[in-house]
N, C-alpha and C. Protein backbone atom coordinates (compact mmCIF):
# COMPACT_ATOMS: atom_id res chain seq x y z
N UNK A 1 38.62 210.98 10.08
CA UNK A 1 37.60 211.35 9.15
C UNK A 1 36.59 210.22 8.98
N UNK A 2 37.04 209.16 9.21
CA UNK A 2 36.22 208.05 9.00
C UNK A 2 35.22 208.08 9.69
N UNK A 3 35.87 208.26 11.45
CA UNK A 3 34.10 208.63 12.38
C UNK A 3 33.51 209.17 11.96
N UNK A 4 34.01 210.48 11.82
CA UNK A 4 33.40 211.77 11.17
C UNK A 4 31.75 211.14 10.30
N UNK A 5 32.38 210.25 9.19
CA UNK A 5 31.08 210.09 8.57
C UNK A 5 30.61 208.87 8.87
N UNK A 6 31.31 207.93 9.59
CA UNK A 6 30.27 206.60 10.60
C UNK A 6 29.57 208.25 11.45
N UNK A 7 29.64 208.85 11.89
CA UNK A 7 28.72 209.29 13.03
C UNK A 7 27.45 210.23 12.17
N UNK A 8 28.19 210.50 10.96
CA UNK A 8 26.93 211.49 10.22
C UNK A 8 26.01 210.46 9.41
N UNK A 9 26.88 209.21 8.82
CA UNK A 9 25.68 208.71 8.30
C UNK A 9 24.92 207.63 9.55
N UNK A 10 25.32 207.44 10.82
CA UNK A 10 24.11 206.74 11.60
C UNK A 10 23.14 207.77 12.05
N UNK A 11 23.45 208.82 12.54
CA UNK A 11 22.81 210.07 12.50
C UNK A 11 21.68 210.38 11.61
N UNK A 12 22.12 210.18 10.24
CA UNK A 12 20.93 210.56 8.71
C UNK A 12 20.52 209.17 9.17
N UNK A 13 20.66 207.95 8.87
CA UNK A 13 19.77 206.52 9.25
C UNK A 13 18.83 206.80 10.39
N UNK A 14 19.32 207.28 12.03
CA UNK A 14 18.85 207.31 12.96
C UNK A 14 17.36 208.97 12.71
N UNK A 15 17.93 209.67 12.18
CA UNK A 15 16.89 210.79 11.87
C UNK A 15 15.84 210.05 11.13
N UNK A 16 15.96 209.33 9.88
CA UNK A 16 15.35 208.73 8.79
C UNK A 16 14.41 207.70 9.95
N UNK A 17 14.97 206.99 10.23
CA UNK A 17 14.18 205.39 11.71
C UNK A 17 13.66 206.67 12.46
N UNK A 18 13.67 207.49 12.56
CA UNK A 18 12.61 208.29 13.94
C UNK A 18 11.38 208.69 13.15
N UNK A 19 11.52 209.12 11.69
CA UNK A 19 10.38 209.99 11.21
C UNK A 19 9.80 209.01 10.63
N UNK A 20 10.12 207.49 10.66
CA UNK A 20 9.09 207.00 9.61
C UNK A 20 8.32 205.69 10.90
N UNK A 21 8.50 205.93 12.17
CA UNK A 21 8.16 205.27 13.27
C UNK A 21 6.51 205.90 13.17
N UNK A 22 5.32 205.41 13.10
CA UNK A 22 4.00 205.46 13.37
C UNK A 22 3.98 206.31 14.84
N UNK A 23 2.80 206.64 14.43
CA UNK A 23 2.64 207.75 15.93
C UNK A 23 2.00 206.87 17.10
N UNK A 24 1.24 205.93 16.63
CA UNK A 24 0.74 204.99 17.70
C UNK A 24 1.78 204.47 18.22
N UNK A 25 2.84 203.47 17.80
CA UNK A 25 3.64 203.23 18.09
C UNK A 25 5.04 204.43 19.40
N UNK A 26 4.93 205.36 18.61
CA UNK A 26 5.49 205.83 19.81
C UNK A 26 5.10 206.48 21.18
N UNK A 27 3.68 206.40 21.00
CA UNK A 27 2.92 206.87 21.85
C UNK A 27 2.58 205.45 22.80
N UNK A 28 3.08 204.61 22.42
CA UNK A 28 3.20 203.12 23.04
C UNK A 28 4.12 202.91 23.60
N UNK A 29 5.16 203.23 23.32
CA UNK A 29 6.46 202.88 23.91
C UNK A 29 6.78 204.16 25.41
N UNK A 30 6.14 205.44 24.71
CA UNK A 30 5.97 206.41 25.52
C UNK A 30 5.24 205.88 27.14
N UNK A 31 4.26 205.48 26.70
CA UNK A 31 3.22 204.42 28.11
C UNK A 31 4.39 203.58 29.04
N UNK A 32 4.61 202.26 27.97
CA UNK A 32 5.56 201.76 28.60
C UNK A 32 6.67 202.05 29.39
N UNK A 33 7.23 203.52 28.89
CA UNK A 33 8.60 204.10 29.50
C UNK A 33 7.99 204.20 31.17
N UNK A 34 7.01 204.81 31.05
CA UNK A 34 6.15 205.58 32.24
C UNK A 34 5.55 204.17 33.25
N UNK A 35 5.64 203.10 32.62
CA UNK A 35 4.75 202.33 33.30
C UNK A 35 5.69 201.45 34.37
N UNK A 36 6.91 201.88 34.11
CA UNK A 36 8.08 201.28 34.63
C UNK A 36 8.62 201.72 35.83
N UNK A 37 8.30 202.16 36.01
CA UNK A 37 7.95 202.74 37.98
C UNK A 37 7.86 202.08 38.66
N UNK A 38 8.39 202.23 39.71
CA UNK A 38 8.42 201.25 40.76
C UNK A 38 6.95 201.47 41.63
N UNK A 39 6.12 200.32 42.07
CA UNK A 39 4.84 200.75 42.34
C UNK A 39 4.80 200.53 43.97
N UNK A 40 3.92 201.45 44.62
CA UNK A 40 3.53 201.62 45.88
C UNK A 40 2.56 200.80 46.10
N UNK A 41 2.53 200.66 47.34
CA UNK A 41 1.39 200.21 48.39
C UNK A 41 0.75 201.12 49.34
N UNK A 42 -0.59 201.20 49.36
CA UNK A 42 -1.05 201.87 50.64
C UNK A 42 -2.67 201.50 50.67
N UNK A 43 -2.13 201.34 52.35
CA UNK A 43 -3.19 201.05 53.16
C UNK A 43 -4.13 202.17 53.57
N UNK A 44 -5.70 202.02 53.28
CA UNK A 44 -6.48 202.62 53.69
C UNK A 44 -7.61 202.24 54.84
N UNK A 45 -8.01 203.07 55.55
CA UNK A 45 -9.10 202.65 56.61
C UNK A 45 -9.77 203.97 57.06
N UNK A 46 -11.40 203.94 56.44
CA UNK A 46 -11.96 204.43 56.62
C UNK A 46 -13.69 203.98 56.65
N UNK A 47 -14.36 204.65 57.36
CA UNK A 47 -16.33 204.26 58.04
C UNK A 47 -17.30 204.85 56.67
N UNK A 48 -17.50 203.90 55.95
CA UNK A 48 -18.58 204.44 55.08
C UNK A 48 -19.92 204.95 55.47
N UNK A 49 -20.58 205.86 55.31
CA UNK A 49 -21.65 205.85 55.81
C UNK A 49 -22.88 206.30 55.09
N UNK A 50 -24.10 205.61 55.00
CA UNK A 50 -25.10 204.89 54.35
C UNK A 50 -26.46 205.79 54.66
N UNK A 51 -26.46 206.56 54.70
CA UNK A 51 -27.73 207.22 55.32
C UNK A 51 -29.23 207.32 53.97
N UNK A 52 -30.30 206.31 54.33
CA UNK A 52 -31.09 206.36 53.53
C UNK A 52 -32.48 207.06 54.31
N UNK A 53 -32.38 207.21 55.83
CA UNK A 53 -33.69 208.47 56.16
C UNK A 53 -32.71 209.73 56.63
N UNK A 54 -34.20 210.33 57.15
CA UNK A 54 -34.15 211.42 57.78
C UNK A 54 -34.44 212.55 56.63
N UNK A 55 -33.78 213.98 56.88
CA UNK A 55 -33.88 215.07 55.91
C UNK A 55 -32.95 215.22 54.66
N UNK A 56 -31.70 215.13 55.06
CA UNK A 56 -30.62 214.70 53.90
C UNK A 56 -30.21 213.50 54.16
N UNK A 57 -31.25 212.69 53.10
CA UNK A 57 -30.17 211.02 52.85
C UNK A 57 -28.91 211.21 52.04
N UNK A 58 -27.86 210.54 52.36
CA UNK A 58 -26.86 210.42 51.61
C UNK A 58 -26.99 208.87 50.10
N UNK A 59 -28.10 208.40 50.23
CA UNK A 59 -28.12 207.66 49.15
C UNK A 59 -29.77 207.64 49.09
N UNK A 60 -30.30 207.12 47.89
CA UNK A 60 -31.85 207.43 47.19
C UNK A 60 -31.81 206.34 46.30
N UNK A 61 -32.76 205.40 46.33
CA UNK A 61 -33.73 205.16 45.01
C UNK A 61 -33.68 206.18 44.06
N UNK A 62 -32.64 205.32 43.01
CA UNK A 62 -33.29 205.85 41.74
C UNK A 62 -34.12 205.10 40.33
N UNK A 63 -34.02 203.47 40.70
CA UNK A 63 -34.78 202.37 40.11
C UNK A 63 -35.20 201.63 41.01
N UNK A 64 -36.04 200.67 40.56
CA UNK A 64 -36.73 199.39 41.18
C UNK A 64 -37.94 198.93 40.61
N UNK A 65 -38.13 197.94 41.46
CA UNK A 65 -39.34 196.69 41.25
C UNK A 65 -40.72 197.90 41.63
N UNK A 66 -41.88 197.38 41.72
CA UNK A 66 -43.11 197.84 42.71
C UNK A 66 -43.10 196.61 43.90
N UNK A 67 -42.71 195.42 43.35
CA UNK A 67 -42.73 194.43 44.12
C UNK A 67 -41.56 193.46 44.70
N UNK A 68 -41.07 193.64 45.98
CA UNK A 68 -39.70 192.36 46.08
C UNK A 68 -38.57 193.99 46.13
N UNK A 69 -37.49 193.68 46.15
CA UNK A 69 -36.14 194.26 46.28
C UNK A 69 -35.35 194.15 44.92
N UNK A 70 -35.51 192.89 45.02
CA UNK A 70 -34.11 192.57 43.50
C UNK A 70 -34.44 193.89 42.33
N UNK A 71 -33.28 194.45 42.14
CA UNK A 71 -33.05 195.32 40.96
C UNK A 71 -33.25 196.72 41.70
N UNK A 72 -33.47 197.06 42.90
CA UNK A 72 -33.55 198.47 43.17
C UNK A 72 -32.04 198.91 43.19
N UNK A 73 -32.03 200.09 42.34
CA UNK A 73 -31.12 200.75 42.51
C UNK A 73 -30.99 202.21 43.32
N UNK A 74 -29.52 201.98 43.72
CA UNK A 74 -29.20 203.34 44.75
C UNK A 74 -28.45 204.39 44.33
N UNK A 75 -28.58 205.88 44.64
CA UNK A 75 -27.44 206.44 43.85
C UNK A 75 -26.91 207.49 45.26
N UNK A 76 -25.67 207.59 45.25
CA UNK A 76 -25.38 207.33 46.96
C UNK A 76 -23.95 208.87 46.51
N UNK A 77 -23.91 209.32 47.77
CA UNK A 77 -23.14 210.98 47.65
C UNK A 77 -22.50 210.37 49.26
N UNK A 78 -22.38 209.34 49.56
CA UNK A 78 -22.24 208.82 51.49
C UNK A 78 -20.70 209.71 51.87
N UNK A 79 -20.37 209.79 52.90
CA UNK A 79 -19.50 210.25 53.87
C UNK A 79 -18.50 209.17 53.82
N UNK A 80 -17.01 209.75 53.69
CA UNK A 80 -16.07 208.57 54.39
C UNK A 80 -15.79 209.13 55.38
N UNK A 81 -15.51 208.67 56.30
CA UNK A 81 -14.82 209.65 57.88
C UNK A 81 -13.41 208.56 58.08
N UNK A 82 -12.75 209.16 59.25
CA UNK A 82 -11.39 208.76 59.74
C UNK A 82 -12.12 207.90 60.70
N UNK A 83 -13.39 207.66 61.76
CA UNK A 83 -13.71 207.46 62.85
C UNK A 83 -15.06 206.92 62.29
N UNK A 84 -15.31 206.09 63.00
CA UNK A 84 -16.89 205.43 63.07
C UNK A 84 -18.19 206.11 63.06
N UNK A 85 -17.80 207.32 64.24
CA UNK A 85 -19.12 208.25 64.26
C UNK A 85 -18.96 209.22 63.24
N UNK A 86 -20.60 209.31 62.89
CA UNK A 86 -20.77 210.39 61.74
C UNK A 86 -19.83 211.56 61.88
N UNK A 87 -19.76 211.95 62.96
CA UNK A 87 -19.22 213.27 63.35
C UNK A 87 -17.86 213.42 63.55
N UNK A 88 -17.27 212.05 62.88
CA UNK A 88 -15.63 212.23 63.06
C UNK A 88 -15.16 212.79 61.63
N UNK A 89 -14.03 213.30 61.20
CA UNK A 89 -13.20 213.88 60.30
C UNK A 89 -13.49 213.00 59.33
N UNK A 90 -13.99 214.13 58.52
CA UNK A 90 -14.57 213.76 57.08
C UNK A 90 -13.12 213.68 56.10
N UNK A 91 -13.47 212.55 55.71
CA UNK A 91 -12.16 212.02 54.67
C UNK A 91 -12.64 212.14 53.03
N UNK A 92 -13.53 212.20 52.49
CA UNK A 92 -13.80 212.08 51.14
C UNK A 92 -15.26 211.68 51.58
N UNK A 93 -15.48 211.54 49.88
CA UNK A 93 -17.11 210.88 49.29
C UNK A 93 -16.84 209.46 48.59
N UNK A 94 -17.96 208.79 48.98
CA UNK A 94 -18.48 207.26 47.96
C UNK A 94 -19.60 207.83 47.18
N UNK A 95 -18.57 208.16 45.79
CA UNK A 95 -19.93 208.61 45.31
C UNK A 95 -20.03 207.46 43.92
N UNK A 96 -21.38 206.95 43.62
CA UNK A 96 -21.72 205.92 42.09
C UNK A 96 -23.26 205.70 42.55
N UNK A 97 -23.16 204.35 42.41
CA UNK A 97 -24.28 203.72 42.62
C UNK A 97 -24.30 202.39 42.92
N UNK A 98 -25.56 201.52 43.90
CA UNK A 98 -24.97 200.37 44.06
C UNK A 98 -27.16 199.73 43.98
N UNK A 99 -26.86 198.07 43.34
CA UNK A 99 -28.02 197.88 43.19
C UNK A 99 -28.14 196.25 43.41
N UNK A 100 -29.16 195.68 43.38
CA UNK A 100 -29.37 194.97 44.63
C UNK A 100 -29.95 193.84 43.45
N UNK A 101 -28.45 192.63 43.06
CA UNK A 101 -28.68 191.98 41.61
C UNK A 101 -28.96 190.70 42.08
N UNK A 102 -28.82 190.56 43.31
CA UNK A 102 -29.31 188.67 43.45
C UNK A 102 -30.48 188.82 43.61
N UNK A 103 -31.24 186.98 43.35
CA UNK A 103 -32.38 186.86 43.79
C UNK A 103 -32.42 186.00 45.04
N UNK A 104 -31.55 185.18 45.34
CA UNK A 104 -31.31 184.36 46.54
C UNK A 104 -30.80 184.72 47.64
N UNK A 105 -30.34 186.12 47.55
CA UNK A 105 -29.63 186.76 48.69
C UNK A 105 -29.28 188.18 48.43
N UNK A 106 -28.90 188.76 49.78
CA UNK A 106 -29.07 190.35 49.47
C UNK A 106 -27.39 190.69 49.15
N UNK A 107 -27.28 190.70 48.16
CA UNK A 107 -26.03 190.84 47.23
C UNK A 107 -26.24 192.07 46.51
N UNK A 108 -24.83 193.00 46.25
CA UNK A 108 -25.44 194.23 45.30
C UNK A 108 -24.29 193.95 44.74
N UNK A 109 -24.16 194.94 43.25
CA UNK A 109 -23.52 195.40 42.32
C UNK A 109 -22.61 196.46 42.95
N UNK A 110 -21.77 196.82 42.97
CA UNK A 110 -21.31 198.13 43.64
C UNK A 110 -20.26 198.65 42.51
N UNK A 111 -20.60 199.97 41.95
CA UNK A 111 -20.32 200.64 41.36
C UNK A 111 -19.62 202.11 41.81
N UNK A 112 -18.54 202.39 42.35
CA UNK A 112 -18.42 203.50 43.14
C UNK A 112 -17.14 204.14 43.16
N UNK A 113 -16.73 205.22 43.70
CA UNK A 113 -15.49 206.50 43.33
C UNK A 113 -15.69 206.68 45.18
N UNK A 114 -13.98 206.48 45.14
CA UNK A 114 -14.28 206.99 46.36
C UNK A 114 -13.05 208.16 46.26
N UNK A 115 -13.41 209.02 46.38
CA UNK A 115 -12.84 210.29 46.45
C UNK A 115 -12.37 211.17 47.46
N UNK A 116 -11.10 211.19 47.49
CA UNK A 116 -10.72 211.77 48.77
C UNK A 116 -10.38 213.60 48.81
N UNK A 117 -10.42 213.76 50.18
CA UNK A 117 -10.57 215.42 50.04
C UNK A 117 -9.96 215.99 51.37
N UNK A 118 -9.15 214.57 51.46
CA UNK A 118 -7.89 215.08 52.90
C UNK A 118 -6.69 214.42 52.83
N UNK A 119 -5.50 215.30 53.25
CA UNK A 119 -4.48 214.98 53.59
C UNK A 119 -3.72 214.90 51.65
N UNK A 120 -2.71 213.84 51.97
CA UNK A 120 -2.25 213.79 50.77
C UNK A 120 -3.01 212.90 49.77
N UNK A 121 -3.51 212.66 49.46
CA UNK A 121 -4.62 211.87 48.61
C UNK A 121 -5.57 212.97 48.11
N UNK A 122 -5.64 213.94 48.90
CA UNK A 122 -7.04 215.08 48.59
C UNK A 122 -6.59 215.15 47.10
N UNK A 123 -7.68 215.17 46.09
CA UNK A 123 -8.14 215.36 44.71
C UNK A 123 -7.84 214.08 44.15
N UNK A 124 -7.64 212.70 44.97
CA UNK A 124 -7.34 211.58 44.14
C UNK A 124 -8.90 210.76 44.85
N UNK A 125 -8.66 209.43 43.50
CA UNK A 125 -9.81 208.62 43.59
C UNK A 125 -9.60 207.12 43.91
N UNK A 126 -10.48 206.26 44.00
CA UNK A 126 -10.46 204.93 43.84
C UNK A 126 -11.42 204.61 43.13
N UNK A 127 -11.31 203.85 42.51
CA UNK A 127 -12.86 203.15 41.82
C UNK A 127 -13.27 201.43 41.98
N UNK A 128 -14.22 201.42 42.58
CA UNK A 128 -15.13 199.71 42.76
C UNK A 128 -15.62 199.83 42.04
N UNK A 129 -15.76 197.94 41.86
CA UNK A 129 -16.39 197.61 40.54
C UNK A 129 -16.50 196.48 40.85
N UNK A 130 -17.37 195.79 41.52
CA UNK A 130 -17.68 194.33 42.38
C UNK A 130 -19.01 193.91 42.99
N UNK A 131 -18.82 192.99 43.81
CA UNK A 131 -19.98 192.44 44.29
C UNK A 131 -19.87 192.23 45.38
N UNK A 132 -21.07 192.75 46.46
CA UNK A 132 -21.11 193.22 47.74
C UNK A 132 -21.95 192.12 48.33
N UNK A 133 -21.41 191.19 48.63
CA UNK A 133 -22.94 190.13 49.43
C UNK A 133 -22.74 190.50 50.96
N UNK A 134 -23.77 191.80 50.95
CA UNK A 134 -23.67 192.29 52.16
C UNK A 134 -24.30 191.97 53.93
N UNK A 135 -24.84 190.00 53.73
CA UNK A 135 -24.57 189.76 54.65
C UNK A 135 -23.54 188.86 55.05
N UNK A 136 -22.32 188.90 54.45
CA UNK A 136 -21.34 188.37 54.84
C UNK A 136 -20.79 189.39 55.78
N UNK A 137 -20.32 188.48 56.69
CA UNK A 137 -19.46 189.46 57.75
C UNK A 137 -18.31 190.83 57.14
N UNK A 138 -17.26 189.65 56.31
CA UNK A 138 -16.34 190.45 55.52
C UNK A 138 -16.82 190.29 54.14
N UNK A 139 -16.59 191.38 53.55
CA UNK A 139 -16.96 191.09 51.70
C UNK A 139 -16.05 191.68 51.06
N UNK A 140 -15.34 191.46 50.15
CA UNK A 140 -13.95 191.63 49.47
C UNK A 140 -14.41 192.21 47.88
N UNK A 141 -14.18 193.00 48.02
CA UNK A 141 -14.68 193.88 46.20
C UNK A 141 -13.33 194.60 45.28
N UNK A 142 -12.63 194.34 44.00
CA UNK A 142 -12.07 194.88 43.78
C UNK A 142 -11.67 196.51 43.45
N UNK A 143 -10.93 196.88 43.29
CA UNK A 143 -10.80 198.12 42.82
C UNK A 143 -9.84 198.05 41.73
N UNK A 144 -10.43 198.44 40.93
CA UNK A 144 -10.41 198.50 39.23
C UNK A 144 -9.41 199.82 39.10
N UNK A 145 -9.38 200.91 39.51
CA UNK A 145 -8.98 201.77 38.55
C UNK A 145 -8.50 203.19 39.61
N UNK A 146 -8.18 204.10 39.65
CA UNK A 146 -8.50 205.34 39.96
C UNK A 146 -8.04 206.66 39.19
N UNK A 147 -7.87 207.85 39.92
CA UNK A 147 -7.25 209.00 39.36
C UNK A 147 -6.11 209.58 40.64
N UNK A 148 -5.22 210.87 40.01
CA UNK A 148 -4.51 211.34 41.05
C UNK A 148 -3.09 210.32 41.23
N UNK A 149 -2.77 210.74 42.76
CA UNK A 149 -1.80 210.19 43.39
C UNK A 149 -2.36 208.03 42.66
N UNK A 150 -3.87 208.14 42.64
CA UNK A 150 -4.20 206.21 42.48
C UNK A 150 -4.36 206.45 41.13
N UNK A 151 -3.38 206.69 40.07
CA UNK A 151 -3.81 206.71 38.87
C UNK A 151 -3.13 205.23 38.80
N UNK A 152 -3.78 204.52 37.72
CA UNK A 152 -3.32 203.41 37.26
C UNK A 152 -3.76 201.86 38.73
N UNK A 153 -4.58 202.51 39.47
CA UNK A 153 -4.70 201.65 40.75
C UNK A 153 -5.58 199.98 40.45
N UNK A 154 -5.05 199.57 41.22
CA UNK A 154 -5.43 198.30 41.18
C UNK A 154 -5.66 197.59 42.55
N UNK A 155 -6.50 196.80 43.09
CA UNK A 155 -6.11 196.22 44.25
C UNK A 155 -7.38 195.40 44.97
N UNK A 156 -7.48 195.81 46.48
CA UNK A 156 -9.05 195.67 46.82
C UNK A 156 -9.25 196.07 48.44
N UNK A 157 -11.15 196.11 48.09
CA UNK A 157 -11.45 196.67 49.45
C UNK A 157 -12.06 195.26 50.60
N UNK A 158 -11.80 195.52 51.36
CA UNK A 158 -12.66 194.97 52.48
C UNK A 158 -13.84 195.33 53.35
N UNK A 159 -15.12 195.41 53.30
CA UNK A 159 -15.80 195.66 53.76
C UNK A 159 -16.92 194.77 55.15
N UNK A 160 -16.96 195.72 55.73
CA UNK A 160 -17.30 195.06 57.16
C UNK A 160 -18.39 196.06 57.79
N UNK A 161 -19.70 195.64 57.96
CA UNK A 161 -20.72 195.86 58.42
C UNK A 161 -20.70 196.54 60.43
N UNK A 162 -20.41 197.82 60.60
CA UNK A 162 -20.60 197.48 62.01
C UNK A 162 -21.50 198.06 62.83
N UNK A 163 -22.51 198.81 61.59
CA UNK A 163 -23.59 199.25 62.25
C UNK A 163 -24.81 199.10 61.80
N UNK A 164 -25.89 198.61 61.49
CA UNK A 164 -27.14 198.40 60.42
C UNK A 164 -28.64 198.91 61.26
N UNK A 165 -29.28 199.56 60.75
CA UNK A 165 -30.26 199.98 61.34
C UNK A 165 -31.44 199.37 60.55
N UNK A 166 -32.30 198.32 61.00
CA UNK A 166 -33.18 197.53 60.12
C UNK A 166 -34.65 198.26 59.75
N UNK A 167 -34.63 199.09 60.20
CA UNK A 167 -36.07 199.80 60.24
C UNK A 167 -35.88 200.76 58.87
N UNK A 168 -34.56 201.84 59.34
CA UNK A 168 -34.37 203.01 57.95
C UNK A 168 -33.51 202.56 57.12
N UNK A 169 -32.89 201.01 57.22
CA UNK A 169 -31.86 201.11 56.06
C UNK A 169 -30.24 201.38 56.08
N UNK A 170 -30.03 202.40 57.39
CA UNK A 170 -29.35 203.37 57.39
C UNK A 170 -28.29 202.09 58.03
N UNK A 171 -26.65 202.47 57.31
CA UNK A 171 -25.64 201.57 57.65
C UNK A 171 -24.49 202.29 57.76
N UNK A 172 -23.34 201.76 58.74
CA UNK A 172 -22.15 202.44 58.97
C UNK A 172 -21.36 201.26 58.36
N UNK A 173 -20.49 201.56 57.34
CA UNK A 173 -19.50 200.08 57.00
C UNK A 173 -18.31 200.60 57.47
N UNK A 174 -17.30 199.65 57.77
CA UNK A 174 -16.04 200.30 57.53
C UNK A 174 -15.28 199.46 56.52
N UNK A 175 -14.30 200.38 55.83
CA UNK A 175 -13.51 199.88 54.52
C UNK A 175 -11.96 199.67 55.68
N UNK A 176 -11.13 198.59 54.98
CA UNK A 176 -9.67 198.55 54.75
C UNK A 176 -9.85 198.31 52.99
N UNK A 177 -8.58 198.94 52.93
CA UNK A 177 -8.31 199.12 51.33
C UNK A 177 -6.77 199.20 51.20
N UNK A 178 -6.21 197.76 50.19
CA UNK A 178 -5.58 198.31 49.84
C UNK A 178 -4.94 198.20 48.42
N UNK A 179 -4.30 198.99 47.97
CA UNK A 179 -4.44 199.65 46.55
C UNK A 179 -2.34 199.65 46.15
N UNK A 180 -2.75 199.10 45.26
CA UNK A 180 -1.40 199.02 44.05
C UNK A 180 -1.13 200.42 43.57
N UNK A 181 -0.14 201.52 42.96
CA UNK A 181 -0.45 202.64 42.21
C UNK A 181 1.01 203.04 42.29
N UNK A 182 1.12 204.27 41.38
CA UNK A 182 2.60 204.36 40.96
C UNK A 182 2.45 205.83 41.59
């Protein structure tokens, strides 16, 4: 009989400690439970592509100077593919914006979602949030954040220049990426 009421009165204590716990608080501990996952790695590699002529550009002026470069901004819908040429298997969109913040060198802001729309990743994201000094051979930009399968993502991209067309603008990059996520 004695358990009997050790188990009913930790029971009334333990009911009593649940209802007077703050809701923030358990909605905190709730996070934490979840955050305790063992986390993945994965490698990405895919050809960004930059198209500022022709009939459909994939990126546009949507700010700027009248005079000089510094501060033009881009707002960009570009292609990822599996393959270098335009015409290889479309993997997702780079879609944000990216804008052009040095004055000593052609460096941008890069602001961008890269969104995938194949394979197992299709309906998940990545998100940049860095600085592109895009005449460095390699340029290293983090990735801040995503959605999907990259919720909670963390990590970074590599970017590498391997096609530039100096007349229209128009550029092929390719990304390695790789990304932290549960």
């Amino acid at each position: 009989m004695a358990y009997f009421l050790t188990y009913t009165t930790l029971f009334s204590l333990f009911s009593t400690f649940s209802i007077t716990i703050p809701a923030a608080f358990s909605q905190q501990f709730a996070e934490e439970i979840a955050t305790m996952r063992l986390e993945k790695v994965s490698h990405l590699h895919f050809y960004f592509h930059d198209i500022l002529s022709g009939k459909n550009p994939t990126a546009m002026q949507i700010a700027g100077p009248k005079k000089g470069r510094f501060g033009m901004t881009m707002i960009v819908d570009d292609a990822l593919t599996e393959g270098r040429e335009p015409s290889s298997k479309l993997l997702g969109r780079a879609q944000g914006l990216y804008a052009l913040t040095a004055q000593q060198e052609t460096a941008l802001l890069m602001v961008m979602n890269f969104a995938f729309m194949e394979g197992k990743y299709n309906g998940s994201s990545i998100s940049v949030l860095g600085r592109n000094p895009v005449m460095h051979a390699v340029r290293e930009m983090p990735i801040v954040g995503g959605s999907g399968l990259f919720r909670y993502a963390r990590g970074y991209a590599l970017a590498h220049t391997v096609w530039f067309d100096g007349k229209t603008g128009d550029a092929i990059v390719e990304y390695n990426v790789s990304v932290l996520h549960f």
